[in-house]
Protein backbone atom coordinates (compact mmCIF):
# COMPACT_ATOMS: atom_id res chain seq x y z
CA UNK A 1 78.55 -16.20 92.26
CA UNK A 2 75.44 -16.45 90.15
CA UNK A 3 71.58 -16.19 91.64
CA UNK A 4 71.86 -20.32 92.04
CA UNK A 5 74.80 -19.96 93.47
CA UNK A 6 73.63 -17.81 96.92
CA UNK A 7 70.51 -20.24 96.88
CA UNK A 8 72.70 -23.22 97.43
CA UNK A 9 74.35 -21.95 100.18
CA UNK A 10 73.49 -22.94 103.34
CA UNK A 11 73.34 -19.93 105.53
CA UNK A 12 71.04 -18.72 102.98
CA UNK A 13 68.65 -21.15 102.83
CA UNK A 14 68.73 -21.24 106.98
CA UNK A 15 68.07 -17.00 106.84
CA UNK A 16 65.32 -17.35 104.68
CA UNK A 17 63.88 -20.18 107.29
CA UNK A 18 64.45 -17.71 110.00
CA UNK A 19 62.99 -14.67 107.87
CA UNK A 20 60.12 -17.03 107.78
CA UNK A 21 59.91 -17.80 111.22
CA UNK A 22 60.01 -14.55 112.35
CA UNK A 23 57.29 -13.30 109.98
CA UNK A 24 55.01 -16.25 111.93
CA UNK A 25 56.30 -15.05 115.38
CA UNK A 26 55.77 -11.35 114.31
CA UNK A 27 52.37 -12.00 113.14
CA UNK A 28 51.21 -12.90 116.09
CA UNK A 29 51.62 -9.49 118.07
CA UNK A 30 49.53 -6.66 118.86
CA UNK A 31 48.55 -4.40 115.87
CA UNK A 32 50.28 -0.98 117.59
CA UNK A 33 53.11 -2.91 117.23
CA UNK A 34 53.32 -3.61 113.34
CA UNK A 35 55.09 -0.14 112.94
CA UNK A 36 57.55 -0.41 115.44
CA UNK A 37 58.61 -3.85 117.17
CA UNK A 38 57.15 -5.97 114.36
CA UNK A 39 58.42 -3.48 111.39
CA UNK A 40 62.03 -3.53 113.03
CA UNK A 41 62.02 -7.44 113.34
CA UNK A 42 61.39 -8.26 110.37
CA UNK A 43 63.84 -5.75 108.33
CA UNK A 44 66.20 -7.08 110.43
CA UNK A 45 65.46 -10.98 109.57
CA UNK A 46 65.00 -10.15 106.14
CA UNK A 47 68.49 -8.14 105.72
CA UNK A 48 70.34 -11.25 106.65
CA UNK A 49 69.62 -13.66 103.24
CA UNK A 50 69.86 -10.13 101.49
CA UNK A 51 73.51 -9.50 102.96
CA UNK A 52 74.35 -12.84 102.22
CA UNK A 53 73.22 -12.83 98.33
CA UNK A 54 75.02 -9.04 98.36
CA UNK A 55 78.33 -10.77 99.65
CA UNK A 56 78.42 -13.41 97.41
CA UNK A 57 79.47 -10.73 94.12
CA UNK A 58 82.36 -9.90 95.96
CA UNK A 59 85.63 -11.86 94.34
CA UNK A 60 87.65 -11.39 97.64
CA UNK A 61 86.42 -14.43 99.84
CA UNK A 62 87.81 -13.02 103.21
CA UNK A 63 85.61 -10.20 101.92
CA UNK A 64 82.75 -12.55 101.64
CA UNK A 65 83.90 -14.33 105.04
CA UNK A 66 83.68 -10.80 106.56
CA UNK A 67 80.95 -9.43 105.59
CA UNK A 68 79.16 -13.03 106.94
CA UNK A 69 80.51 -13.17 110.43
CA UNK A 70 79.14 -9.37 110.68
CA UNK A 71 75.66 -10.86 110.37
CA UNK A 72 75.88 -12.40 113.73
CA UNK A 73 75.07 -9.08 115.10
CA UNK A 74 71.52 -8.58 113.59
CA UNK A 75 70.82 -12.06 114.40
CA UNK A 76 71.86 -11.45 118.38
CA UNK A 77 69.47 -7.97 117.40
CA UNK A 78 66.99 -10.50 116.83
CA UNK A 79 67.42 -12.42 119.75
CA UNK A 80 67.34 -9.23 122.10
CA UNK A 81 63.85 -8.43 120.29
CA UNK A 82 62.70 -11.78 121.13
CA UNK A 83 63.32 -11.37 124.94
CA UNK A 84 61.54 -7.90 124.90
CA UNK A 85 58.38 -9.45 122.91
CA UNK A 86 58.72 -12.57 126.20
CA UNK A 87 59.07 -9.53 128.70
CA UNK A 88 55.65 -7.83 127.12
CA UNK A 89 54.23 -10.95 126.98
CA UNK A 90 53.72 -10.78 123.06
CA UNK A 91 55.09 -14.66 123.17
CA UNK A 92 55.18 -17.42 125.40
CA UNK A 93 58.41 -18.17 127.49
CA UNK A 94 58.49 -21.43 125.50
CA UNK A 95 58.03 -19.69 121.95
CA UNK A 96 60.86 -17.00 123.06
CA UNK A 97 63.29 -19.96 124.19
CA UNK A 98 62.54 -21.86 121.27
CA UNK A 99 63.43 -18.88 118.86
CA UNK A 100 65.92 -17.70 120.59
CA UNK A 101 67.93 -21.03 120.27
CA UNK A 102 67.49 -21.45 116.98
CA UNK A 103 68.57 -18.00 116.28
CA UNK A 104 71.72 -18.71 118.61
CA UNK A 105 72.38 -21.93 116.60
CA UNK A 106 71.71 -19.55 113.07
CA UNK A 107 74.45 -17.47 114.59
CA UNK A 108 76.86 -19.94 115.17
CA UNK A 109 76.37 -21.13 111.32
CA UNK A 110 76.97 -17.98 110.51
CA UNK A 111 80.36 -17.67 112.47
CA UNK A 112 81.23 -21.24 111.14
CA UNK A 113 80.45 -20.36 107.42
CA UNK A 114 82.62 -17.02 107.52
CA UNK A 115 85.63 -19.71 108.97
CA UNK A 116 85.78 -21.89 106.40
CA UNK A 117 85.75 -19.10 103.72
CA UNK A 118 88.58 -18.23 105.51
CA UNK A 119 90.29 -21.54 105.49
CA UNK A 120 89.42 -22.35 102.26
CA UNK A 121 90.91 -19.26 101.28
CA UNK A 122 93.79 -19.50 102.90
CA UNK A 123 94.51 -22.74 101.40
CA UNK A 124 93.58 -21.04 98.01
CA UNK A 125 96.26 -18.98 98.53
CA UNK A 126 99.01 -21.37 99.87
CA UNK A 127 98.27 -23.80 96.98
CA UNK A 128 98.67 -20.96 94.73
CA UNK A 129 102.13 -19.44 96.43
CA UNK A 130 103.63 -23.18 95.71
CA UNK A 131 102.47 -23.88 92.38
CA UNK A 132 104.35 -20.39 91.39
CA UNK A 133 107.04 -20.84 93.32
CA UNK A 134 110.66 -21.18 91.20
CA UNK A 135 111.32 -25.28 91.05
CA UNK A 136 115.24 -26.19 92.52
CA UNK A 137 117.27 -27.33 89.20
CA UNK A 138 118.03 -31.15 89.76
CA UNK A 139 121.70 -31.36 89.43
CA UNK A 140 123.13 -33.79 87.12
CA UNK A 141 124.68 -37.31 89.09
């Protein structure tokens, strides 16, 4: 898949909205924190479009499917992060809900995405298996 082709995706255009989000979140929270909490946050958001774009050059889609559905972990990373930042009182318990839903919806894209690769694949394949299989001879009436 070419460079336009990961930017039309959709899970890649919602991580870099949550990259962004999480850069304004971040940004907001105590300087002894840019090396640790802040640093870790944000390598984390930023990994996901990067993982994404990475998967995309592979030619085997459940590869691609796979390697997508893995990504809900740093996103639930994320989430865990967000909770901690509520606990310290970095963010507000309205900011940390709000986040953490929309990080829990990014998730489920995420799982949804890597299921139709799948599917599609799977139908690939079973499209493919028929169109090679041998044709019965018609007997003559």
């Amino acid at each position: 898949m070419s460079h336009e082709g990961y930017e039309s995706l959709l899970v890649w255009q919602e991580g870099m909205k949550m990259v962004r989000k999480i850069y304004r979140l971040t940004g907001h929270f105590p300087a002894e924190e840019k090396s640790g909490m802040v640093a870790t946050m944000r390598k984390l958001a930023m990994n996901i479009p990067g993982k994404i774009a990475d998967a995309t050059v592979r030619d085997c889609p459940k590869e691609i499917a796979k390697q997508i559905d893995q990504l809900r972990g740093p996103v639930r990373e994320l989430e865990s992060y967000v909770t901690l930042a509520r606990h310290l009182r970095y963010i507000s318990k309205y900011r940390a809900w709000r986040t953490n839903k929309t990080l829990a919806q990014y998730a489920e894209l995420l799982a949804t995405e890597s299921l139709m690769i799948v599917d599609l694949s799977d139908r690939d394949t079973e499209t493919d298996t028929e169109a090679s299989a041998p044709k019965p001879i018609a007997k003559a009436a």
